[in-house]
PDB file of N, CA and C in Angstrom:
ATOM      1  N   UNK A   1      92.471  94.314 102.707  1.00  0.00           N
ATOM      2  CA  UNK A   1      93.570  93.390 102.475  1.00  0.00           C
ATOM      3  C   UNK A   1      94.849  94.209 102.362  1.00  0.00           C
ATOM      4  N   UNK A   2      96.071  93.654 102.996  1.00  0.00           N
ATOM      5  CA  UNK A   2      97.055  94.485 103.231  1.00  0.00           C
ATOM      6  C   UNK A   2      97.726  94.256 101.520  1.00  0.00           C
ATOM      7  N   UNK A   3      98.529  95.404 101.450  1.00  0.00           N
ATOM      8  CA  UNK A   3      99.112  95.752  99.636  1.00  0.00           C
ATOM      9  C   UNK A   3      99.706  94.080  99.402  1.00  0.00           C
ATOM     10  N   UNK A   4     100.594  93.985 100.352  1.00  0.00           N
ATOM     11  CA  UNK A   4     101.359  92.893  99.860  1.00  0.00           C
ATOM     12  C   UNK A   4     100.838  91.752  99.371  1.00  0.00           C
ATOM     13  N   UNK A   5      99.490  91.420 100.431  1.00  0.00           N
ATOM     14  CA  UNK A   5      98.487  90.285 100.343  1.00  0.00           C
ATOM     15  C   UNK A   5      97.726  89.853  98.945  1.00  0.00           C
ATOM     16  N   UNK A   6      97.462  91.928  98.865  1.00  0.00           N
ATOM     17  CA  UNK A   6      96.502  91.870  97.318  1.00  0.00           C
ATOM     18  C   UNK A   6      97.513  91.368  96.100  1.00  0.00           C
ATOM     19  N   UNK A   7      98.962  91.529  96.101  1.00  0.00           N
ATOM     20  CA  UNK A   7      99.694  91.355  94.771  1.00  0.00           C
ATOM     21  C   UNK A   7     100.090  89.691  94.886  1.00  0.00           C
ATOM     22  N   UNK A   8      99.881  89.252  96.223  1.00  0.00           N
ATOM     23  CA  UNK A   8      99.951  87.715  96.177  1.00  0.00           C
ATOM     24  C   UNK A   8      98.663  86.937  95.543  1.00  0.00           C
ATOM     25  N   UNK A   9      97.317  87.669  95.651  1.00  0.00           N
ATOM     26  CA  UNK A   9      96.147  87.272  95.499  1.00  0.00           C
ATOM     27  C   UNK A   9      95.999  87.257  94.112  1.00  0.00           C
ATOM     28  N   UNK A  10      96.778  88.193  93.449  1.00  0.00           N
ATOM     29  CA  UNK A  10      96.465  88.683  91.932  1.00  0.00           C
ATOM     30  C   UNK A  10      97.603  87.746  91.221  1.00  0.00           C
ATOM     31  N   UNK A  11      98.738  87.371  91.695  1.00  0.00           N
ATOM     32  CA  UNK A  11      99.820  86.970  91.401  1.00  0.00           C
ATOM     33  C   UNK A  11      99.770  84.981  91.188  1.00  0.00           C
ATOM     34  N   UNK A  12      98.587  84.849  92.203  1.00  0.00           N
ATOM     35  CA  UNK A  12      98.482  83.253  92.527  1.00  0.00           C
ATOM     36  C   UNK A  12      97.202  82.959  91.624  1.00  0.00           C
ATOM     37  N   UNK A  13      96.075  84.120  91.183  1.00  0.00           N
ATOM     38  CA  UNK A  13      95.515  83.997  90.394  1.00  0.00           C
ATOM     39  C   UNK A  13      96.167  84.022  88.895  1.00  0.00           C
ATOM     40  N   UNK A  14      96.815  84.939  89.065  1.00  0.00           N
ATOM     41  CA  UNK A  14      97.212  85.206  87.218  1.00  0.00           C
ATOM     42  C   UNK A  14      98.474  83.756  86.723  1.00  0.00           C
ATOM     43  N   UNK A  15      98.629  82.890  87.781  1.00  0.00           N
ATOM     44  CA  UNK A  15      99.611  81.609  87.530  1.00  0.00           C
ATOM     45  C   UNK A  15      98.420  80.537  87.365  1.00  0.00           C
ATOM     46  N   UNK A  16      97.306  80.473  87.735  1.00  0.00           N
ATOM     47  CA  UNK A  16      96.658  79.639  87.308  1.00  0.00           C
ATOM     48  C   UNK A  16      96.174  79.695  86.196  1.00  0.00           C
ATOM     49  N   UNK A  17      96.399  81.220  84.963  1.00  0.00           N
ATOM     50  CA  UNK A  17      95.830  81.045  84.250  1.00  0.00           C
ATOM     51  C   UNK A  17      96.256  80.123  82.973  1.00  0.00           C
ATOM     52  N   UNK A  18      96.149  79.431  82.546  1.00  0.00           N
ATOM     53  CA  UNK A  18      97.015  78.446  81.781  1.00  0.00           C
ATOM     54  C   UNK A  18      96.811  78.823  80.241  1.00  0.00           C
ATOM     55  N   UNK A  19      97.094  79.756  79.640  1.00  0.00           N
ATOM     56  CA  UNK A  19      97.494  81.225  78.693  1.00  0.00           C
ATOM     57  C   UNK A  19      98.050  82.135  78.533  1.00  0.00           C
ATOM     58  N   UNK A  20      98.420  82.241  80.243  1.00  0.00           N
ATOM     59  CA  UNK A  20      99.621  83.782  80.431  1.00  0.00           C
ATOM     60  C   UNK A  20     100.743  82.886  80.673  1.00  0.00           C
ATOM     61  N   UNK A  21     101.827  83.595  79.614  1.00  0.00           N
ATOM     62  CA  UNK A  21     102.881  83.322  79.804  1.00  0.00           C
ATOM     63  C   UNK A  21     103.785  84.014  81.350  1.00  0.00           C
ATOM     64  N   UNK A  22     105.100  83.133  81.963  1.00  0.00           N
ATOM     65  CA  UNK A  22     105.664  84.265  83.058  1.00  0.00           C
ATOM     66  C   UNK A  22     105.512  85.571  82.792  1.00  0.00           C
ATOM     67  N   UNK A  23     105.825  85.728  81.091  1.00  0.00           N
ATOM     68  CA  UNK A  23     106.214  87.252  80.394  1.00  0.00           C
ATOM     69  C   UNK A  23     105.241  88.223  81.259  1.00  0.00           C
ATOM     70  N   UNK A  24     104.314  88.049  80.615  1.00  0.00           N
ATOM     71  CA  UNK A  24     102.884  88.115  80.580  1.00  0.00           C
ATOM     72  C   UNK A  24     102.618  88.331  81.675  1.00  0.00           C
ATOM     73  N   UNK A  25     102.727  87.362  82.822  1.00  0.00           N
ATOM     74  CA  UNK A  25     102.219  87.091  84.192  1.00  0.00           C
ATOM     75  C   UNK A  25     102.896  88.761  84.859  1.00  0.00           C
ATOM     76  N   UNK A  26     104.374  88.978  84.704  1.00  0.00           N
ATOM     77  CA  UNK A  26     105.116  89.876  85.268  1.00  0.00           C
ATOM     78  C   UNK A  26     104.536  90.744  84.647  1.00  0.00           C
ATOM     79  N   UNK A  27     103.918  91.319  83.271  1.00  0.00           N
ATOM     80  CA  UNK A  27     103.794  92.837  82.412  1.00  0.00           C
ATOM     81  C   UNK A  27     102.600  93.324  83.551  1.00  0.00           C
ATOM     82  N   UNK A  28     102.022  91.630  83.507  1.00  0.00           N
ATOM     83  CA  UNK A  28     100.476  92.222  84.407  1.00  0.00           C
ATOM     84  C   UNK A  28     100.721  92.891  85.925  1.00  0.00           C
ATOM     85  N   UNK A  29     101.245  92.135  86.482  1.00  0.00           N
ATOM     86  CA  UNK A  29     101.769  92.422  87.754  1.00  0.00           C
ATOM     87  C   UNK A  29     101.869  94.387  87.566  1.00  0.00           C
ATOM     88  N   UNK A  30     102.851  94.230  86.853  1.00  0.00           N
ATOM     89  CA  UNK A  30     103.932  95.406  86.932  1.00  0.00           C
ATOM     90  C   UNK A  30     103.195  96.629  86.422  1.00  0.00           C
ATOM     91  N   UNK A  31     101.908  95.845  85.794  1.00  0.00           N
ATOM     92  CA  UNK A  31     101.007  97.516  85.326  1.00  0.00           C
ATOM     93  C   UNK A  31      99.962  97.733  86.731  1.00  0.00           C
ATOM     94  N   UNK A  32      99.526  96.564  87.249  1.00  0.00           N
ATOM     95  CA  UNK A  32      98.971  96.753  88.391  1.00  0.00           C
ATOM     96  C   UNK A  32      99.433  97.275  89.532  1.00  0.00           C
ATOM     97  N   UNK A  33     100.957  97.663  89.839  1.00  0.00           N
ATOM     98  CA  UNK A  33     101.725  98.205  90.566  1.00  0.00           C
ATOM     99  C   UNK A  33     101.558  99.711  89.972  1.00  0.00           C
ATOM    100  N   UNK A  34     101.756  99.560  88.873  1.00  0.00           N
ATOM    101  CA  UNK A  34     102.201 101.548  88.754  1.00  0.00           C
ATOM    102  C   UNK A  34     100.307 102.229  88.695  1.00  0.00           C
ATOM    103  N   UNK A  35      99.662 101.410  88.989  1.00  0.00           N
ATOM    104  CA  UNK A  35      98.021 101.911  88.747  1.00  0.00           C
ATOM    105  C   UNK A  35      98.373 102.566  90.131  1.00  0.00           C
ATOM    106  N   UNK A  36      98.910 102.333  91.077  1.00  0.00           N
ATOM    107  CA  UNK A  36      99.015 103.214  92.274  1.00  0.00           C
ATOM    108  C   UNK A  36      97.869 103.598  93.518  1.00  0.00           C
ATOM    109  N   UNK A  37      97.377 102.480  93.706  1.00  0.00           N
ATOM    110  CA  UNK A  37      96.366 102.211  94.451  1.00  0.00           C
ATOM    111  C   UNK A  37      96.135 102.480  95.556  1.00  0.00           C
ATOM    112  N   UNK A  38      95.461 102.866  96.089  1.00  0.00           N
ATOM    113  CA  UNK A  38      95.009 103.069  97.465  1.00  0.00           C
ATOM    114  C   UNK A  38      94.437 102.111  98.166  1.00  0.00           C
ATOM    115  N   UNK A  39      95.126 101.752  98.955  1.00  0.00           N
ATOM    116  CA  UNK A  39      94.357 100.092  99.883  1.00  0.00           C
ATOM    117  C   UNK A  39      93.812 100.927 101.044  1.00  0.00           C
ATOM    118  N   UNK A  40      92.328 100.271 101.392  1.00  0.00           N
ATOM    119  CA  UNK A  40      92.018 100.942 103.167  1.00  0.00           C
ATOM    120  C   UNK A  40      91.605  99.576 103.616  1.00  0.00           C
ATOM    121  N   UNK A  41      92.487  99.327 104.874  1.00  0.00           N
ATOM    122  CA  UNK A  41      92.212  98.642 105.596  1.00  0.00           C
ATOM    123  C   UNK A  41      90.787  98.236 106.110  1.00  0.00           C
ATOM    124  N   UNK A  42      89.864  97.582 105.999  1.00  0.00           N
ATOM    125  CA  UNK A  42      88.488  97.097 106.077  1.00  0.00           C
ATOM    126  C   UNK A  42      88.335  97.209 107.437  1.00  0.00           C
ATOM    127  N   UNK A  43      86.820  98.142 107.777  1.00  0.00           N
ATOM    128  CA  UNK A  43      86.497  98.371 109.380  1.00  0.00           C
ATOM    129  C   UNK A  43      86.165  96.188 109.743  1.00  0.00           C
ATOM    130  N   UNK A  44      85.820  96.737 110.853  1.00  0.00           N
ATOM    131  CA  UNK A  44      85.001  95.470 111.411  1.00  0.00           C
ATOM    132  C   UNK A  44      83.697  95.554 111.026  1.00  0.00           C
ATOM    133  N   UNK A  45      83.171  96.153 110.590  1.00  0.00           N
ATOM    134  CA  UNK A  45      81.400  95.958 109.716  1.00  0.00           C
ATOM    135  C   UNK A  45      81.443  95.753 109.061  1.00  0.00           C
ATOM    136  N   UNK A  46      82.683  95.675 108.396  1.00  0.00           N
ATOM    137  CA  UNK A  46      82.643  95.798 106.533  1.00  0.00           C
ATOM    138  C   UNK A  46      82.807  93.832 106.667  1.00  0.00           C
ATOM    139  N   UNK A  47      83.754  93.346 107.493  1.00  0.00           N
ATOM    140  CA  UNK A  47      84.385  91.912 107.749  1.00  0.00           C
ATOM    141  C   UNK A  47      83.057  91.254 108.163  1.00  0.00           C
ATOM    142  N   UNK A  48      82.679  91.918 109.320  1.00  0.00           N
ATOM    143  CA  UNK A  48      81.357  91.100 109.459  1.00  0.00           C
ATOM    144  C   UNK A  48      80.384  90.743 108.698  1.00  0.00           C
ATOM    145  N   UNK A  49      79.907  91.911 107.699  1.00  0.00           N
ATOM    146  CA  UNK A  49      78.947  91.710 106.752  1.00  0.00           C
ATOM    147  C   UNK A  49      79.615  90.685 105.493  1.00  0.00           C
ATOM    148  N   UNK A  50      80.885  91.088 105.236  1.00  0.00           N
ATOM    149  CA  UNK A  50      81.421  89.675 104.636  1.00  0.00           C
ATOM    150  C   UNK A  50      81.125  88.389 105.371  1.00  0.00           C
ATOM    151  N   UNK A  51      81.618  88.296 106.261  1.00  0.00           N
ATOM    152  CA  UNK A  51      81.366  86.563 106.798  1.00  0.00           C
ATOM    153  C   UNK A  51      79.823  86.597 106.560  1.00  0.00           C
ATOM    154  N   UNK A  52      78.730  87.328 107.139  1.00  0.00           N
ATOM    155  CA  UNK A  52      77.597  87.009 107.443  1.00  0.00           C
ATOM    156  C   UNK A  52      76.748  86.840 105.423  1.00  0.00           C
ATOM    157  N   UNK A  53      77.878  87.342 104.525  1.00  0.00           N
ATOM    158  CA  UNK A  53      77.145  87.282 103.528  1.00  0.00           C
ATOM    159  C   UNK A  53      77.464  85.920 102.528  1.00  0.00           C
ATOM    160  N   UNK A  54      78.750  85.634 103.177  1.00  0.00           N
ATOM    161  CA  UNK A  54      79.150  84.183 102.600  1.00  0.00           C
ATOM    162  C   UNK A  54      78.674  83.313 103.123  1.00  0.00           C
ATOM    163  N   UNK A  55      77.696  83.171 104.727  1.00  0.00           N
ATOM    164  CA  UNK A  55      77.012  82.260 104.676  1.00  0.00           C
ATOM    165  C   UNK A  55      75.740  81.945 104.550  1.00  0.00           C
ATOM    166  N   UNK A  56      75.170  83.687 103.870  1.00  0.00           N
ATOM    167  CA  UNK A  56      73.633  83.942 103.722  1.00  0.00           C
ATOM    168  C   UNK A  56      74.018  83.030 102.038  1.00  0.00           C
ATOM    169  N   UNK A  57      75.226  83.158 101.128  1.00  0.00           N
ATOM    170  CA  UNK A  57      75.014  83.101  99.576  1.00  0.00           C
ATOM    171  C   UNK A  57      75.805  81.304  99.659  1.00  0.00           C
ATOM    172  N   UNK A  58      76.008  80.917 100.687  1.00  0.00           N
ATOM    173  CA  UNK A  58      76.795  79.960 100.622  1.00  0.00           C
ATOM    174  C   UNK A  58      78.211  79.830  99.437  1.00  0.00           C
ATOM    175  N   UNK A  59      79.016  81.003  99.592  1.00  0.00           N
ATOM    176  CA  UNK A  59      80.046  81.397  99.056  1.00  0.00           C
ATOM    177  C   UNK A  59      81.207  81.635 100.090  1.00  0.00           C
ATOM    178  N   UNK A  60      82.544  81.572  99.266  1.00  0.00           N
ATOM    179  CA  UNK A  60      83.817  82.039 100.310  1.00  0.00           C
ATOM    180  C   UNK A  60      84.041  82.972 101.220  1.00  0.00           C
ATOM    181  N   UNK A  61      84.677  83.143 101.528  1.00  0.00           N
ATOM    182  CA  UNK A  61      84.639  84.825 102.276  1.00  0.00           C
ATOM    183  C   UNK A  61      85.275  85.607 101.073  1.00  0.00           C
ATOM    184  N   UNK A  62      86.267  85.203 100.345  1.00  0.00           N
ATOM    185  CA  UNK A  62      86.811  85.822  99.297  1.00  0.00           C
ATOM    186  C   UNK A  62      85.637  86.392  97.895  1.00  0.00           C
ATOM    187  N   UNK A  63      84.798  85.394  97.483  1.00  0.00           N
ATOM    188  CA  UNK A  63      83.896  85.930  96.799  1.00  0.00           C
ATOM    189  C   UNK A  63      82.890  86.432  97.601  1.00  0.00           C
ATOM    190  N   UNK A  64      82.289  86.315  98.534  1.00  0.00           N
ATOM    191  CA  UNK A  64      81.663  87.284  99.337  1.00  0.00           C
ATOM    192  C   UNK A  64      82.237  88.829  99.579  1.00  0.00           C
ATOM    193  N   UNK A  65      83.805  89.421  99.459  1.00  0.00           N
ATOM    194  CA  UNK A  65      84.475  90.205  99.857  1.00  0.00           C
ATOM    195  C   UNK A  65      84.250  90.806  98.993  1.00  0.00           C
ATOM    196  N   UNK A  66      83.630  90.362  97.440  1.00  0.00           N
ATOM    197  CA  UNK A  66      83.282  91.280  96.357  1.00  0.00           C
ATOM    198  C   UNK A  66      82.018  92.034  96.087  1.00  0.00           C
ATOM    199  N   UNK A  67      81.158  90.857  96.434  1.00  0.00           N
ATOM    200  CA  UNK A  67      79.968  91.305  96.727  1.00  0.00           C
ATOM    201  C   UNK A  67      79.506  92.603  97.758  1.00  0.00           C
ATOM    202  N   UNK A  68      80.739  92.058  98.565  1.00  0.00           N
ATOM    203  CA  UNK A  68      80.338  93.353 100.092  1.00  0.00           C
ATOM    204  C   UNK A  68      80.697  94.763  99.187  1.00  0.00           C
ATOM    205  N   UNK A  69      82.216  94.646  98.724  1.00  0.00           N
ATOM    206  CA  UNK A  69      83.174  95.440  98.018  1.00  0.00           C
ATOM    207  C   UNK A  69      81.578  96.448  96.743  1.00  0.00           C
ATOM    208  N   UNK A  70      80.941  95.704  96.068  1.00  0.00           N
ATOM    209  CA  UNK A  70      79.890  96.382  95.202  1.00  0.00           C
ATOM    210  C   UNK A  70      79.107  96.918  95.875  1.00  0.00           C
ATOM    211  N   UNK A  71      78.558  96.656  97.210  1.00  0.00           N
ATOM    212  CA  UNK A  71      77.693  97.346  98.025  1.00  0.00           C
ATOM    213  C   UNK A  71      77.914  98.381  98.349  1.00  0.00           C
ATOM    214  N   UNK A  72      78.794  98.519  98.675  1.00  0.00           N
ATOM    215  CA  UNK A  72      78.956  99.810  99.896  1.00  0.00           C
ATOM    216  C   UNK A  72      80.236 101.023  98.438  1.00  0.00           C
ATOM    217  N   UNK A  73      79.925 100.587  97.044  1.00  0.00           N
ATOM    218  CA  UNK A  73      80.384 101.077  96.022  1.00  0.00           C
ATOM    219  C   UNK A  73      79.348 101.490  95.258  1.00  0.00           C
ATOM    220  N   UNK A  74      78.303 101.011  95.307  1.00  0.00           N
ATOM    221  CA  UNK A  74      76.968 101.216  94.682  1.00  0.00           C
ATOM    222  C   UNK A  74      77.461 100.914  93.170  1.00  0.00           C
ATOM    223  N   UNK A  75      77.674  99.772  93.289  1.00  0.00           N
ATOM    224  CA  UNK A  75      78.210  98.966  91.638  1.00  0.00           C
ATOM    225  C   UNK A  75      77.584  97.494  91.420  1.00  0.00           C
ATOM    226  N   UNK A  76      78.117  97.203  90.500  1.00  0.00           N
ATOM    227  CA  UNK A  76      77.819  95.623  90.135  1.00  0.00           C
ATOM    228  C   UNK A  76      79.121  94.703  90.339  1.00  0.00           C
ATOM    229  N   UNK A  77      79.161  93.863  90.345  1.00  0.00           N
ATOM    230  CA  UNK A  77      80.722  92.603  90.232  1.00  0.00           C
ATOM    231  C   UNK A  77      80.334  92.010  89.085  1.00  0.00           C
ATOM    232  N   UNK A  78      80.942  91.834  88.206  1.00  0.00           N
ATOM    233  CA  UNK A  78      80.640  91.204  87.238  1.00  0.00           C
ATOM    234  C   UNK A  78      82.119  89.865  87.145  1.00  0.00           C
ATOM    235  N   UNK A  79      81.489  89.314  87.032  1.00  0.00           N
ATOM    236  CA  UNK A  79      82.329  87.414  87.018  1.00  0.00           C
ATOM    237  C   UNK A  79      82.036  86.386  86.174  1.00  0.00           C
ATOM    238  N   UNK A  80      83.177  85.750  85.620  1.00  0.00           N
ATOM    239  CA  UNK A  80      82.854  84.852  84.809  1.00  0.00           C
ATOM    240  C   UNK A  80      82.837  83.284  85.551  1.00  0.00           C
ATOM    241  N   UNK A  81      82.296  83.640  86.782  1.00  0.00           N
ATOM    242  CA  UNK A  81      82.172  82.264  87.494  1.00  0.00           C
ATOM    243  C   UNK A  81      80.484  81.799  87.434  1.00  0.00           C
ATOM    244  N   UNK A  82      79.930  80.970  86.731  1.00  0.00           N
ATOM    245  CA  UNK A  82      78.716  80.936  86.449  1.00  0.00           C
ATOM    246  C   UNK A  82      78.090  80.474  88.160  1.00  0.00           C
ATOM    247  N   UNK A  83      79.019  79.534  88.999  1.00  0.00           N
ATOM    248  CA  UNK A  83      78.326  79.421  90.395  1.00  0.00           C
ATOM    249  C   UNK A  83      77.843  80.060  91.324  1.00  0.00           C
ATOM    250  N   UNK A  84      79.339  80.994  90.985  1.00  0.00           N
ATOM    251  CA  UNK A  84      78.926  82.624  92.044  1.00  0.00           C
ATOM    252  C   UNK A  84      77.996  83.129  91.522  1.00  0.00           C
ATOM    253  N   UNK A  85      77.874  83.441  90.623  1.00  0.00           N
ATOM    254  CA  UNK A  85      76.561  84.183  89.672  1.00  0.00           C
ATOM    255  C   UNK A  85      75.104  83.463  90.090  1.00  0.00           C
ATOM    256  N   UNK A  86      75.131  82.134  90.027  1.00  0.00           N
ATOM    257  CA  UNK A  86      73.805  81.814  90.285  1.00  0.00           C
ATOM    258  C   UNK A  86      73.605  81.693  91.708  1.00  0.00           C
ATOM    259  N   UNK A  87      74.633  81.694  92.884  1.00  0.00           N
ATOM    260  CA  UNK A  87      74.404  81.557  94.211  1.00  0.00           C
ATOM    261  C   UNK A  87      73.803  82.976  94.755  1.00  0.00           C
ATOM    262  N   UNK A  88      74.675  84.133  93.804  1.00  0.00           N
ATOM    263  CA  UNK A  88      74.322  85.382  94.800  1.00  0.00           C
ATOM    264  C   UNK A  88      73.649  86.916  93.515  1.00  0.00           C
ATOM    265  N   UNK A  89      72.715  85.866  92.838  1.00  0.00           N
ATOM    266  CA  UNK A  89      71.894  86.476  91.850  1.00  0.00           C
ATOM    267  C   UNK A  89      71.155  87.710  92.381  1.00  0.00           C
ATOM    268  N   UNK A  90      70.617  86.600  93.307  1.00  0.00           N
ATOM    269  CA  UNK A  90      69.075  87.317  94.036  1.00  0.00           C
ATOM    270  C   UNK A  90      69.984  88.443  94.714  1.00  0.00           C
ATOM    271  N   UNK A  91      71.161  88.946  95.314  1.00  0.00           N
ATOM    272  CA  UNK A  91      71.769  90.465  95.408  1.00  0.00           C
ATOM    273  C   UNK A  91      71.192  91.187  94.692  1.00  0.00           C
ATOM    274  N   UNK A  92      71.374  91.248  93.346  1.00  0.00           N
ATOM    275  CA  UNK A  92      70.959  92.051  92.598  1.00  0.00           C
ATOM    276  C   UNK A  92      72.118  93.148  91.738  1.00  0.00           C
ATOM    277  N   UNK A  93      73.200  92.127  92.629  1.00  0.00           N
ATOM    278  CA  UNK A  93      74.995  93.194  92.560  1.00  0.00           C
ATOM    279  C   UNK A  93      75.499  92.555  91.161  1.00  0.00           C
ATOM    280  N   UNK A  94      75.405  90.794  90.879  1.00  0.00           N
ATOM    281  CA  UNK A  94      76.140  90.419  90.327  1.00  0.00           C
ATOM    282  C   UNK A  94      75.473  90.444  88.729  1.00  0.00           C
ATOM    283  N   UNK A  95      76.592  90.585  87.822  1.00  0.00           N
ATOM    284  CA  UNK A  95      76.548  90.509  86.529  1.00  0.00           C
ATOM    285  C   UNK A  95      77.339  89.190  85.728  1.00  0.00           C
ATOM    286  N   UNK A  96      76.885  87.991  84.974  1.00  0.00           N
ATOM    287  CA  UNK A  96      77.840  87.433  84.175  1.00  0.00           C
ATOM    288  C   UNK A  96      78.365  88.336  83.152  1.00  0.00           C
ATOM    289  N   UNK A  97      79.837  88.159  83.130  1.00  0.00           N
ATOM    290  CA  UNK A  97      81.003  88.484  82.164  1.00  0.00           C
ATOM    291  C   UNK A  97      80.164  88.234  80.471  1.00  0.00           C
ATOM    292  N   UNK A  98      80.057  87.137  80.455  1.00  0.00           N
ATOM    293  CA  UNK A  98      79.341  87.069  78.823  1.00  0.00           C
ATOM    294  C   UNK A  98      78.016  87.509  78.348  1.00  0.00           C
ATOM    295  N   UNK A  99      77.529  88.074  79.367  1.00  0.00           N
ATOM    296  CA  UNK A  99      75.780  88.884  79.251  1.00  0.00           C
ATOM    297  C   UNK A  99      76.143  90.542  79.681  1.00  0.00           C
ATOM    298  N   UNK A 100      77.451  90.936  79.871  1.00  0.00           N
ATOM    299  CA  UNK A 100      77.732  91.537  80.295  1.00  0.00           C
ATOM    300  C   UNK A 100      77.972  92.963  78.638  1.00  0.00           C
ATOM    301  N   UNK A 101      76.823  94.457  78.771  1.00  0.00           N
ATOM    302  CA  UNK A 101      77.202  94.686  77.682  1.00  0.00           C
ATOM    303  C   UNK A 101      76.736  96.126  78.601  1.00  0.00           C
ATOM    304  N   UNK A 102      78.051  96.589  78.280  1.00  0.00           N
ATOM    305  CA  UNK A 102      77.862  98.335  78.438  1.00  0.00           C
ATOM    306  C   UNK A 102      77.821  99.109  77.640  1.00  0.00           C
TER     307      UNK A 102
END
């Protein structure tokens, strides 16, 4: 996802949250900017195995993009979306947020 795309993605999420103030909304933004990130443009295997995994988990391409994102990271996703969690269990990638204890 291109830089600009990701701070729209994070930006349209963090306005839905109905608890963060603008204040708030901008501190977040603005610490996620100076984290100084490295974006790599996603091959075409990486896209494919996304599409092909959002319609193996019957999920978005966007929550599928995380799932792919833990794979090829050798990690977990951990989410407090209980649907995603129970659609793409059987991965073996995903973790719920509230069972979630490191």
């Amino acid at each position: 996802m291109a830089p600009d795309l990701l701070m729209y993605e994070v930006a349209n999420a963090l306005s839905y949250h109905p608890a963060l103030s603008v204040d708030e909304i901008k501190e977040d933004l603005e610490a996620l900017l100076m984290l100084d990130l490295d974006l790599i443009q996603p091959s075409s295997g990486f896209v494919l195995s996304i599409a092909e995994d959002a319609r193996k988990y019957s999920v978005s391409v966007y929550d599928s993009s995380y799932i792919a994102l833990a794979k090829v990271t050798s990690s977990s996703l951990i989410t407090a979306d209980r649907t995603l969690y129970e659609k793409t269990k059987k991965a073996g990638l995903v973790l719920m947020l509230d069972e979630y204890d490191d």
